[in-house]
PDB file of N, CA and C in Angstrom:
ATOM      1  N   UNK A   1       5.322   7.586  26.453  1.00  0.00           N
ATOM      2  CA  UNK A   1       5.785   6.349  25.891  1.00  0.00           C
ATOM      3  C   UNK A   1       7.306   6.431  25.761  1.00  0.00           C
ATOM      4  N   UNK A   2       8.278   5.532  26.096  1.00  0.00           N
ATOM      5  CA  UNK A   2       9.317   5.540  26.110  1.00  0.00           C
ATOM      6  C   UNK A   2       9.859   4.117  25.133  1.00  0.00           C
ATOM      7  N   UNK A   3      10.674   4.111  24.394  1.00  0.00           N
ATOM      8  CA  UNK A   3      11.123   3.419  23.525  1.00  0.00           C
ATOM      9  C   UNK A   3      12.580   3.268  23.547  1.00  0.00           C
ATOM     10  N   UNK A   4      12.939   1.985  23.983  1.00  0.00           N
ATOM     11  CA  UNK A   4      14.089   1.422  23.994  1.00  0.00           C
ATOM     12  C   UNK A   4      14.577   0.440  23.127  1.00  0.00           C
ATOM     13  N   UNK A   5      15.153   1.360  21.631  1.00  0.00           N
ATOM     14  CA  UNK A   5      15.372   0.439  20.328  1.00  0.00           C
ATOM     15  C   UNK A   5      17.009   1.419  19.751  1.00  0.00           C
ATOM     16  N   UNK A   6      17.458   0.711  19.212  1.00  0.00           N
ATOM     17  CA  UNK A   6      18.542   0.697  18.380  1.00  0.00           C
ATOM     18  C   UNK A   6      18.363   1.750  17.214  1.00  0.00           C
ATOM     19  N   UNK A   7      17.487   1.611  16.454  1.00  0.00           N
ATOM     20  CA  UNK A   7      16.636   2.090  15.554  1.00  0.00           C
ATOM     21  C   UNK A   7      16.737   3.322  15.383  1.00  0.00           C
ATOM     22  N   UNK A   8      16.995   4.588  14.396  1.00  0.00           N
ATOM     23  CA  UNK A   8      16.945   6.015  14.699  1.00  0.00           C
ATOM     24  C   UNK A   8      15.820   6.739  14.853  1.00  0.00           C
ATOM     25  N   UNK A   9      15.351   7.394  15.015  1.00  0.00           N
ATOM     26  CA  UNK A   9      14.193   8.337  15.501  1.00  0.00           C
ATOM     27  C   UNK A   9      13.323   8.583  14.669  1.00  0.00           C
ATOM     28  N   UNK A  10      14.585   9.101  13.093  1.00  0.00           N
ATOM     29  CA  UNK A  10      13.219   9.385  11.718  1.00  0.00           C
ATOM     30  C   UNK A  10      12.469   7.820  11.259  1.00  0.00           C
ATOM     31  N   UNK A  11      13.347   6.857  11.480  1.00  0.00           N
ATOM     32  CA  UNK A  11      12.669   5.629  10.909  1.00  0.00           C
ATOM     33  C   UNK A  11      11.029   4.857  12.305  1.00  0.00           C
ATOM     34  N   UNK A  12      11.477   5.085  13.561  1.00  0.00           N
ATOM     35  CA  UNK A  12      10.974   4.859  14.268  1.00  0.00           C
ATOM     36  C   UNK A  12       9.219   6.244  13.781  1.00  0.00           C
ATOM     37  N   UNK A  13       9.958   7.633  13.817  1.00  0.00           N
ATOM     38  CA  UNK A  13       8.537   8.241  13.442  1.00  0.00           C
ATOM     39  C   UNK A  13       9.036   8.989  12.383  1.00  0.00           C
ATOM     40  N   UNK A  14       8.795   8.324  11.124  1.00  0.00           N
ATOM     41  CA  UNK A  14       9.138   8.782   9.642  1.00  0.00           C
ATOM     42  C   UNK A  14       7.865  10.075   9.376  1.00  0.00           C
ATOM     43  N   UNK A  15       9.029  10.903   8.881  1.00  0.00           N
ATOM     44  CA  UNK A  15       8.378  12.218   8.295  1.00  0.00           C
ATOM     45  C   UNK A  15       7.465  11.891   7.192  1.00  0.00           C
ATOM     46  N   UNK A  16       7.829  12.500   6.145  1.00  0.00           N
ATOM     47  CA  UNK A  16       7.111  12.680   4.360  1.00  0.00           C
ATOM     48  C   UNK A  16       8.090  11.491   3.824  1.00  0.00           C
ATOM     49  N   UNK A  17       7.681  10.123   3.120  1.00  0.00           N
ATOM     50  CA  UNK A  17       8.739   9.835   2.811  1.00  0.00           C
ATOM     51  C   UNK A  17       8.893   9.419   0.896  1.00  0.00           C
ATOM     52  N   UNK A  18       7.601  10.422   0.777  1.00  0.00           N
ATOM     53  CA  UNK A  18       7.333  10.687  -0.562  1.00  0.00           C
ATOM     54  C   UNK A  18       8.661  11.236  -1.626  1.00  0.00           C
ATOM     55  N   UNK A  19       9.090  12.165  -0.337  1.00  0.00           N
ATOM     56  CA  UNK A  19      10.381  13.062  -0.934  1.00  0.00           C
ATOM     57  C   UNK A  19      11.744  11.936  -0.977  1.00  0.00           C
ATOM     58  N   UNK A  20      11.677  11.002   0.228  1.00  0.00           N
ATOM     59  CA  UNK A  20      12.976  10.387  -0.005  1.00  0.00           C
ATOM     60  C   UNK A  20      13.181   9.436  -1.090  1.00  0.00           C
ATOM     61  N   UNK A  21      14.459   9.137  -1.403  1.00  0.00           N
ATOM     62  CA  UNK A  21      14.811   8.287  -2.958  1.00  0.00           C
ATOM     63  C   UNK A  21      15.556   6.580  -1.449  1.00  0.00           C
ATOM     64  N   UNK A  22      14.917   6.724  -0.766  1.00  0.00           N
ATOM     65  CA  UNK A  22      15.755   5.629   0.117  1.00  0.00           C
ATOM     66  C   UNK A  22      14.524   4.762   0.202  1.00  0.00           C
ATOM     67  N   UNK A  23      15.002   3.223  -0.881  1.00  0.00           N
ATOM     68  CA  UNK A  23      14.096   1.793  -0.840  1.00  0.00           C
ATOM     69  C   UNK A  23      15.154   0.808   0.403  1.00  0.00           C
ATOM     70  N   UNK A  24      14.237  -0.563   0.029  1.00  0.00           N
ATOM     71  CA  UNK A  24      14.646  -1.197   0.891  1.00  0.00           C
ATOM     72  C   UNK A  24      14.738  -2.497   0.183  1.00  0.00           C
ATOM     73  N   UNK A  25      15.910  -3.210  -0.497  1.00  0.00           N
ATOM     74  CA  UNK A  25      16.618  -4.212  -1.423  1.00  0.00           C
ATOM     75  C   UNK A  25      17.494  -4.818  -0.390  1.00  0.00           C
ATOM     76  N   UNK A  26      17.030  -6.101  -1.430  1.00  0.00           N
ATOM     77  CA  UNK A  26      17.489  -7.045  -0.482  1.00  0.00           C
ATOM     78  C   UNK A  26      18.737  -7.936  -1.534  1.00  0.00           C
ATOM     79  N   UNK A  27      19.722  -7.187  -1.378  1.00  0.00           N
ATOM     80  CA  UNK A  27      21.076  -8.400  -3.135  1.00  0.00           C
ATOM     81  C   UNK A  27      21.631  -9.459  -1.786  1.00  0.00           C
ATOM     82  N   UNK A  28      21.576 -10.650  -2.407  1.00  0.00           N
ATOM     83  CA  UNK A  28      22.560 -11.714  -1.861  1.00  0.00           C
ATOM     84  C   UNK A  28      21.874 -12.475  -0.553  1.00  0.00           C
ATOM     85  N   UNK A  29      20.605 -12.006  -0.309  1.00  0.00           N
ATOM     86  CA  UNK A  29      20.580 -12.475   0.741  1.00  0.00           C
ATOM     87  C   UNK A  29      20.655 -11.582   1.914  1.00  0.00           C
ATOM     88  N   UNK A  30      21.244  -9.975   1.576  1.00  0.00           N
ATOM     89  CA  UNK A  30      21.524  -9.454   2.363  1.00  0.00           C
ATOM     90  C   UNK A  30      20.097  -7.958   2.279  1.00  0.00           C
ATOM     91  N   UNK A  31      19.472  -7.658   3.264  1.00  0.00           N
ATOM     92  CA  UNK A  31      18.603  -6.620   3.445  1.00  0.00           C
ATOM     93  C   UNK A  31      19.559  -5.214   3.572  1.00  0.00           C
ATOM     94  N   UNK A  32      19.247  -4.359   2.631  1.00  0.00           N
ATOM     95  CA  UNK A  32      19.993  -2.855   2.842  1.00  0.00           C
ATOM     96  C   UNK A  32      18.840  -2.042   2.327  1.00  0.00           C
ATOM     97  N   UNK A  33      19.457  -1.051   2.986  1.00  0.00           N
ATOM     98  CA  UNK A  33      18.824   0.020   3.077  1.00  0.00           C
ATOM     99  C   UNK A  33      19.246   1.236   2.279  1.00  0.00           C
ATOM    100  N   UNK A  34      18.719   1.765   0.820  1.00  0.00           N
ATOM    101  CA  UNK A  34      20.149   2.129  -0.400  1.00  0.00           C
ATOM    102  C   UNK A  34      18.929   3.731  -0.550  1.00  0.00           C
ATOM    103  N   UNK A  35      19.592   4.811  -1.325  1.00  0.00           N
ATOM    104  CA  UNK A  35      19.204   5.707  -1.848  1.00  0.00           C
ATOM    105  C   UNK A  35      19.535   5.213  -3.317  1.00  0.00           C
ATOM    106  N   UNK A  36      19.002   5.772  -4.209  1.00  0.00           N
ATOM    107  CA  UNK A  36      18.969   5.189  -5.671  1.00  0.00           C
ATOM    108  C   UNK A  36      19.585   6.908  -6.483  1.00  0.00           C
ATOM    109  N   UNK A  37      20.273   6.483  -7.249  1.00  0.00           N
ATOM    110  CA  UNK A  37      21.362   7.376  -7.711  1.00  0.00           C
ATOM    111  C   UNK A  37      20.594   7.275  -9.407  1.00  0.00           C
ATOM    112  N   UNK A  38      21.184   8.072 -10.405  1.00  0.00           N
ATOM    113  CA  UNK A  38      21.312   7.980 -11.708  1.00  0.00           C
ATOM    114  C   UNK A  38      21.737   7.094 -11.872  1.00  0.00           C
ATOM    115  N   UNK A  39      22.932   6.204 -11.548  1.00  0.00           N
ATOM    116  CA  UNK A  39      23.292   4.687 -12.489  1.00  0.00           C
ATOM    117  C   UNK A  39      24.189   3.711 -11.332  1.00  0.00           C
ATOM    118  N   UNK A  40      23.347   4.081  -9.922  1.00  0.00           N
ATOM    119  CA  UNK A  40      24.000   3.146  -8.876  1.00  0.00           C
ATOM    120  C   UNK A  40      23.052   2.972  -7.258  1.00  0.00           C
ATOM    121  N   UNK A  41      22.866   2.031  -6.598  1.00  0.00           N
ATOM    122  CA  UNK A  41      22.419   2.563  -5.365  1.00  0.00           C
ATOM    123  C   UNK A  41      23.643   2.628  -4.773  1.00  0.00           C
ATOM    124  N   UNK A  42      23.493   3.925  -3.681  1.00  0.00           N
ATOM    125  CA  UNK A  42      24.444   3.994  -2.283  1.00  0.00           C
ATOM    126  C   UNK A  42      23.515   3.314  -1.364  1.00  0.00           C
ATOM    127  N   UNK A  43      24.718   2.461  -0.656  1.00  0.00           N
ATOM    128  CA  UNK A  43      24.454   2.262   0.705  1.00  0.00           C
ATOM    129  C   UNK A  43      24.297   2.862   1.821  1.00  0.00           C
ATOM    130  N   UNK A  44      22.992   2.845   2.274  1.00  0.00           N
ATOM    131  CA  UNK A  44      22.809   3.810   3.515  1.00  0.00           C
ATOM    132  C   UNK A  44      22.845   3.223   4.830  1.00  0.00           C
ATOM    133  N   UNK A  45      22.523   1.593   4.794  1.00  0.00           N
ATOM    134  CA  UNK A  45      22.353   0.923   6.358  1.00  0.00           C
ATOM    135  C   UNK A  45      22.330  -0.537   5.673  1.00  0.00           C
ATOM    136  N   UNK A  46      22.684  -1.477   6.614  1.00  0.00           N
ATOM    137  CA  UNK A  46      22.905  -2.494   6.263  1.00  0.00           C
ATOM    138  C   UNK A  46      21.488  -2.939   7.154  1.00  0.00           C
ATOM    139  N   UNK A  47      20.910  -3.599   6.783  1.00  0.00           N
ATOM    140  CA  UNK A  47      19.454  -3.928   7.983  1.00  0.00           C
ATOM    141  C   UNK A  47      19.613  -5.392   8.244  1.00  0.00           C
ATOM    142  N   UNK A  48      20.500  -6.156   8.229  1.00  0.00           N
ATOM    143  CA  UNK A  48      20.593  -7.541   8.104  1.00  0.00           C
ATOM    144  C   UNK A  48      20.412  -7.875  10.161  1.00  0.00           C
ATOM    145  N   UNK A  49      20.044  -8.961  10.208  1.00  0.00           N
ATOM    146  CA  UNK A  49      20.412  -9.387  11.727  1.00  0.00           C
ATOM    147  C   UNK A  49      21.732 -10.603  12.116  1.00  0.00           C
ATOM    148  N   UNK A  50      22.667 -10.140  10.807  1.00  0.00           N
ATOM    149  CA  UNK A  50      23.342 -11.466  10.322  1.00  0.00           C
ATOM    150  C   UNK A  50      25.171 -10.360  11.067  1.00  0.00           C
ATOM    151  N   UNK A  51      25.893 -10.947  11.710  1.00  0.00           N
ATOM    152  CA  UNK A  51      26.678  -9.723  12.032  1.00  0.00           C
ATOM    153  C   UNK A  51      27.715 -10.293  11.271  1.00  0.00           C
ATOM    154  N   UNK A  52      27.446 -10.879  10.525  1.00  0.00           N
ATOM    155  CA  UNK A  52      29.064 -11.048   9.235  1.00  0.00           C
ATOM    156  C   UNK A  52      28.535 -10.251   8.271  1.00  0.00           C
ATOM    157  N   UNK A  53      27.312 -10.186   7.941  1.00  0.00           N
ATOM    158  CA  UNK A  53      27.109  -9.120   6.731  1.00  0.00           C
ATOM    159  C   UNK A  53      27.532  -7.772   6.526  1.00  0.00           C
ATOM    160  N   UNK A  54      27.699  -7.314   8.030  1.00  0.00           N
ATOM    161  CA  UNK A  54      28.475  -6.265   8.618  1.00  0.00           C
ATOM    162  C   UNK A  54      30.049  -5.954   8.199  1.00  0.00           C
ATOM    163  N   UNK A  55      30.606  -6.880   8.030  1.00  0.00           N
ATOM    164  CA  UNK A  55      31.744  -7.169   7.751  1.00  0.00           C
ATOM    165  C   UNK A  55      32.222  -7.172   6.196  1.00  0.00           C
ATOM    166  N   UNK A  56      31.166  -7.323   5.294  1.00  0.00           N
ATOM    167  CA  UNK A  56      31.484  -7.141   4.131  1.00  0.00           C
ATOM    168  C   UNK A  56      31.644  -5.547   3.395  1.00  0.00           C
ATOM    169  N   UNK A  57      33.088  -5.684   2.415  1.00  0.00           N
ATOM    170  CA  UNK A  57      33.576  -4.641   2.325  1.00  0.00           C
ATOM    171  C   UNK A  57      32.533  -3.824   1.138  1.00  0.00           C
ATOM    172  N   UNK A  58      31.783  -4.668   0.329  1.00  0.00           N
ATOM    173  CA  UNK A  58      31.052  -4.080  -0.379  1.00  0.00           C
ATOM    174  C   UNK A  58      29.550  -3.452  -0.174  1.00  0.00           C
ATOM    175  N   UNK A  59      29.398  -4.035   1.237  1.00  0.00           N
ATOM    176  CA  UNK A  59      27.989  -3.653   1.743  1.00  0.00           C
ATOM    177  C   UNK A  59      28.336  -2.492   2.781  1.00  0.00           C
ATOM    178  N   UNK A  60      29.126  -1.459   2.879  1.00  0.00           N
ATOM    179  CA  UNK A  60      29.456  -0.625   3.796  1.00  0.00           C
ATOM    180  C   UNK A  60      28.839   0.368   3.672  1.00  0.00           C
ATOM    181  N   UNK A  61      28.171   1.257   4.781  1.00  0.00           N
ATOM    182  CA  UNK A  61      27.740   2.504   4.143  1.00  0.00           C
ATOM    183  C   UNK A  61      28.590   3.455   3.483  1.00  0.00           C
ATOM    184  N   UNK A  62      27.637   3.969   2.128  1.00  0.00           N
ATOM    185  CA  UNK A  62      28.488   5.205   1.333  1.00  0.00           C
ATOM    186  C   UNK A  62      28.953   4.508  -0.489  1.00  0.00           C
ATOM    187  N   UNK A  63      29.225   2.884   0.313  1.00  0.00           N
ATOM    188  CA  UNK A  63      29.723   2.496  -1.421  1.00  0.00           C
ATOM    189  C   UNK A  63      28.426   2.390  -2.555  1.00  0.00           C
ATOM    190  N   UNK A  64      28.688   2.206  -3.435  1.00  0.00           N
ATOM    191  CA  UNK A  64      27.928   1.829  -5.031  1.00  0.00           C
ATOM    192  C   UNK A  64      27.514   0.762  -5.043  1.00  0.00           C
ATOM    193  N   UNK A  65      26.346   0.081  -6.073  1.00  0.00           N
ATOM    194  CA  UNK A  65      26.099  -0.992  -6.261  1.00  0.00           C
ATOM    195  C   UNK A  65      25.810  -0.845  -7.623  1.00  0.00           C
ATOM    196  N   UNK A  66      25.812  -1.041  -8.738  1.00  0.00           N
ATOM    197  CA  UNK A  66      24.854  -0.848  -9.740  1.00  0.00           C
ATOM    198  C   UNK A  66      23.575  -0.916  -9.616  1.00  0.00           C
ATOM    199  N   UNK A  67      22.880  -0.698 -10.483  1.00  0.00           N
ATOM    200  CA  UNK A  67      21.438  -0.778 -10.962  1.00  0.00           C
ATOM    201  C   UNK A  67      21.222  -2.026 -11.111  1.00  0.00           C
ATOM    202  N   UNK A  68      21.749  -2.471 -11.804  1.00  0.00           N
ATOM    203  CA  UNK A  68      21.427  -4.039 -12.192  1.00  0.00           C
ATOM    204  C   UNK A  68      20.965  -4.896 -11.218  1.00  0.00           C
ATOM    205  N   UNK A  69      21.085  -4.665 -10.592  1.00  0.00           N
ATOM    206  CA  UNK A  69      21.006  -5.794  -8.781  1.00  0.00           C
ATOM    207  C   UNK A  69      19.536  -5.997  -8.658  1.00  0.00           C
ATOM    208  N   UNK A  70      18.858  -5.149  -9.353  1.00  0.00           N
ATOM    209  CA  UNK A  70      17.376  -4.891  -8.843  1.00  0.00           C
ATOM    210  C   UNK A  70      16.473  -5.656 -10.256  1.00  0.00           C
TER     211      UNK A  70
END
């Protein structure tokens, strides 16, 4: 089987994902893909199909969000 997607490999065939702290929130309209911290999510992927959402400086991978969002 050969697979021609964008997509990375662990998400395409996800391991254990019991262990990971990475949900899938959606603030503003916008779908991301965050690890959940003590008193913030990081951004891990932006999952939007929107390519201005891309562009926003607060949705970048690596920054903060609070808790509150959720």
């Amino acid at each position: 089987m050969i697979l021609y997607t964008h997509v990375p490999l662990e998400q395409v065939f996800p391991a254990d994902y019991s262990s990971a702290q990475q949900s899938l929130i959606t603030v503003n309209g916008v779908p991301l893909l965050v690890e959940k911290g003590q008193e913030s999510f990081r951004v891990v992927r932006v999952m939007s199909c929107n390519p201005s959402d891309y562009l926003r400086e607060d949705f970048t991978p690596g920054s903060e969000l609070p808790l509150t969002l959720m």
